[in-house]
C-alpha atoms as a PDB file:
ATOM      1  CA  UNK A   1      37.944  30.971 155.789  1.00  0.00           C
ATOM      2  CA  UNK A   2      36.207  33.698 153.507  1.00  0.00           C
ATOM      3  CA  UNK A   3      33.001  32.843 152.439  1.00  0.00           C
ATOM      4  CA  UNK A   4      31.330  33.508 148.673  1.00  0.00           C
ATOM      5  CA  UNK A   5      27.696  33.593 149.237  1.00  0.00           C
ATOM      6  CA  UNK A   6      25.391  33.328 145.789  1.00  0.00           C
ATOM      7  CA  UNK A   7      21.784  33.615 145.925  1.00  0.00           C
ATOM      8  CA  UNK A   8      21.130  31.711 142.331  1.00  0.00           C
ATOM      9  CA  UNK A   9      17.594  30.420 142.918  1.00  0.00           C
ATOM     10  CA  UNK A  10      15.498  32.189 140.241  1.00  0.00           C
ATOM     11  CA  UNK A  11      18.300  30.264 137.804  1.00  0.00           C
ATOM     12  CA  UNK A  12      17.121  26.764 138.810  1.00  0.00           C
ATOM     13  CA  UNK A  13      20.927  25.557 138.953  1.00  0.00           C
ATOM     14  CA  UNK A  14      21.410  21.687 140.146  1.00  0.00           C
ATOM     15  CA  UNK A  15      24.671  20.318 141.775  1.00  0.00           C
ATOM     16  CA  UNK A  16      26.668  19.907 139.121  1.00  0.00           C
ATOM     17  CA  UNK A  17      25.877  23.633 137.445  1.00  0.00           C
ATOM     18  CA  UNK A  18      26.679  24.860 141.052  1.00  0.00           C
ATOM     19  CA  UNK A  19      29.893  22.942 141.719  1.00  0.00           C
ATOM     20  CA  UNK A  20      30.952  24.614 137.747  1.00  0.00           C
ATOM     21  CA  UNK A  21      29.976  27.626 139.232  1.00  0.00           C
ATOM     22  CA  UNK A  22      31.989  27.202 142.330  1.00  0.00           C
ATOM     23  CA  UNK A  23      35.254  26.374 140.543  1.00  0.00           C
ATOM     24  CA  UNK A  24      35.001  29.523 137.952  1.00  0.00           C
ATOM     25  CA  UNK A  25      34.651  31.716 141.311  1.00  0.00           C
ATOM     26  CA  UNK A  26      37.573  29.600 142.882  1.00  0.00           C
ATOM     27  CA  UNK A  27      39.844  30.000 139.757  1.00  0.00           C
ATOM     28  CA  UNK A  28      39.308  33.560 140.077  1.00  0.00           C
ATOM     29  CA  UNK A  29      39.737  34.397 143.253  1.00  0.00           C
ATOM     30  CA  UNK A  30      42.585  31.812 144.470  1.00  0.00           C
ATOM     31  CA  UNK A  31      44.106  31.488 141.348  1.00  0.00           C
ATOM     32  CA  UNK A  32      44.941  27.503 140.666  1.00  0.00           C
ATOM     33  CA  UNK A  33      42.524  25.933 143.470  1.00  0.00           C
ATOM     34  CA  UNK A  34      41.643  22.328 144.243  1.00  0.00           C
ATOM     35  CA  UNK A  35      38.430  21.140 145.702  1.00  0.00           C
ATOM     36  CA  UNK A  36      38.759  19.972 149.314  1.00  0.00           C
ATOM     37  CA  UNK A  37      34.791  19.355 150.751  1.00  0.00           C
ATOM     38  CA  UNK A  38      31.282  19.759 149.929  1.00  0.00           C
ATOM     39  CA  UNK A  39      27.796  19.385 150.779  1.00  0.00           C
ATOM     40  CA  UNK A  40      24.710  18.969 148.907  1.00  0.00           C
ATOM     41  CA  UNK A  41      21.645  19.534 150.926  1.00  0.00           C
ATOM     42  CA  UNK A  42      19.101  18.668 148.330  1.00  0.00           C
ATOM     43  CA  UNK A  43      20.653  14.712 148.329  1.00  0.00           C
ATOM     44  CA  UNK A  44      21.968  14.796 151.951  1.00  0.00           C
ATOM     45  CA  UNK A  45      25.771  14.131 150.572  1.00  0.00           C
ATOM     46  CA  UNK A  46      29.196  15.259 151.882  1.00  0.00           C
ATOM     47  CA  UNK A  47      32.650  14.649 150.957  1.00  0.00           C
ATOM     48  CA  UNK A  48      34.387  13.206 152.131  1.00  0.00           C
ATOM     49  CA  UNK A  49      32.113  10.344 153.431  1.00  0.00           C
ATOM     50  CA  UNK A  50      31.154  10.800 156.721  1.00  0.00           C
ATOM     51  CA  UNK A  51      32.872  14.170 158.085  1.00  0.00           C
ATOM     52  CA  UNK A  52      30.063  15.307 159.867  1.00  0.00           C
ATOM     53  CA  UNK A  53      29.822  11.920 162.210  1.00  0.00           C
ATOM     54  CA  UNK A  54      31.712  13.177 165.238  1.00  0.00           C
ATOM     55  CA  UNK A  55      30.241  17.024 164.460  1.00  0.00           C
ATOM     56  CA  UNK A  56      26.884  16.442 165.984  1.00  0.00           C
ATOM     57  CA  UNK A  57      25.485  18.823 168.211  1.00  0.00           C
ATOM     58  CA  UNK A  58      28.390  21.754 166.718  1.00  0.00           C
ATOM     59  CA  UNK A  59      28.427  25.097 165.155  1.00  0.00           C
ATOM     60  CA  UNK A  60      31.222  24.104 162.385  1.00  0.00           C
ATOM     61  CA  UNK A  61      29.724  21.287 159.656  1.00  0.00           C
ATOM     62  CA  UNK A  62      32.424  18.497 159.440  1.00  0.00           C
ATOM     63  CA  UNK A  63      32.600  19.057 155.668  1.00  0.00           C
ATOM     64  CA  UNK A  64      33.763  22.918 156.470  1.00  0.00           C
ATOM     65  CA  UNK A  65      35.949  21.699 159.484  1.00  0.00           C
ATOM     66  CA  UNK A  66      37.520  19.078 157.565  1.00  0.00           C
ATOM     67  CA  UNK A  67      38.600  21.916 154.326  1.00  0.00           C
ATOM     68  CA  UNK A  68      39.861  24.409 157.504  1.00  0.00           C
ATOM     69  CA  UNK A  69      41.809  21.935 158.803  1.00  0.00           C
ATOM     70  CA  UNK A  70      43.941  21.183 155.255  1.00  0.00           C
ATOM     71  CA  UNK A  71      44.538  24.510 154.093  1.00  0.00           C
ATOM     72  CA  UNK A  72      40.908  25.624 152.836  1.00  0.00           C
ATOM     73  CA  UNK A  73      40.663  29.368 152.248  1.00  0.00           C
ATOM     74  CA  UNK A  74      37.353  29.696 150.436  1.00  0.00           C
ATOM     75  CA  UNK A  75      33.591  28.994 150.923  1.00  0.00           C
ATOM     76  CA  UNK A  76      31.245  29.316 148.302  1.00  0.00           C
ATOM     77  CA  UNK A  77      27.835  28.832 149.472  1.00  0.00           C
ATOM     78  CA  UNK A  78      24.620  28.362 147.339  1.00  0.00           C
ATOM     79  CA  UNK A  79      20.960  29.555 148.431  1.00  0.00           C
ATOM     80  CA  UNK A  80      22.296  29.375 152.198  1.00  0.00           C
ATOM     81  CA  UNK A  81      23.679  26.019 152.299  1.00  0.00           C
ATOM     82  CA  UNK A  82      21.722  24.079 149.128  1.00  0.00           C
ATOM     83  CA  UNK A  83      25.422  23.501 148.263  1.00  0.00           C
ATOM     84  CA  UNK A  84      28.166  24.628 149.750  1.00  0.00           C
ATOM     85  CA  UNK A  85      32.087  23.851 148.023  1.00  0.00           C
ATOM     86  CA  UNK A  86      35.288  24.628 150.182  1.00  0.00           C
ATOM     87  CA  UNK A  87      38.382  25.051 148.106  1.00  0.00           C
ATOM     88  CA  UNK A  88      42.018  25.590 148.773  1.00  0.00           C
ATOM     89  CA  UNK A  89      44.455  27.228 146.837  1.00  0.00           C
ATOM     90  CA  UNK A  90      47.240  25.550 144.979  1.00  0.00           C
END
């Protein structure tokens, strides 16, 4: 999977502003995409639920494992994995 990497500290962006973020950059470079995993450091949250539970002690997050494994094609990752979206393209 590529992997968007945006530094956006100095803007003081929350989830929700990043996850916005995420789906303009998605739109743009996959065209129709569709929002597959994500992880938000600051509350300790994935999605799905509990992806990571059999991932402990690997190199891949369950949350990025789980969007490879369904067709994911994008990362976009915020202030080094703050919050991190995987998308796949529709």
């Amino acid at each position: 999977m590529k992997t968007l990497h945006l530094d956006a500290e100095e803007l003081g962006l929350d989830f929700n502003a990043c996850l916005k973020l995420a789906e303009a950059n998605a739109r743009h470079l996959l065209g129709e995409a569709m929002l597959l995993s994500f992880y938000d450091r600051d509350r300790n949250l994935e999605s799905p639920n509990g992806v990571s539970e059999c991932h402990q002690g690997c190199d891949t997050p369950g949350w990025i494992d789980y969007a490879k494994n369904r067709g994911g094609t994008l990362i976009v990752n915020f202030q080094h994995g703050r919050h991190v979206f995987c998308f796949m393209p529709l």
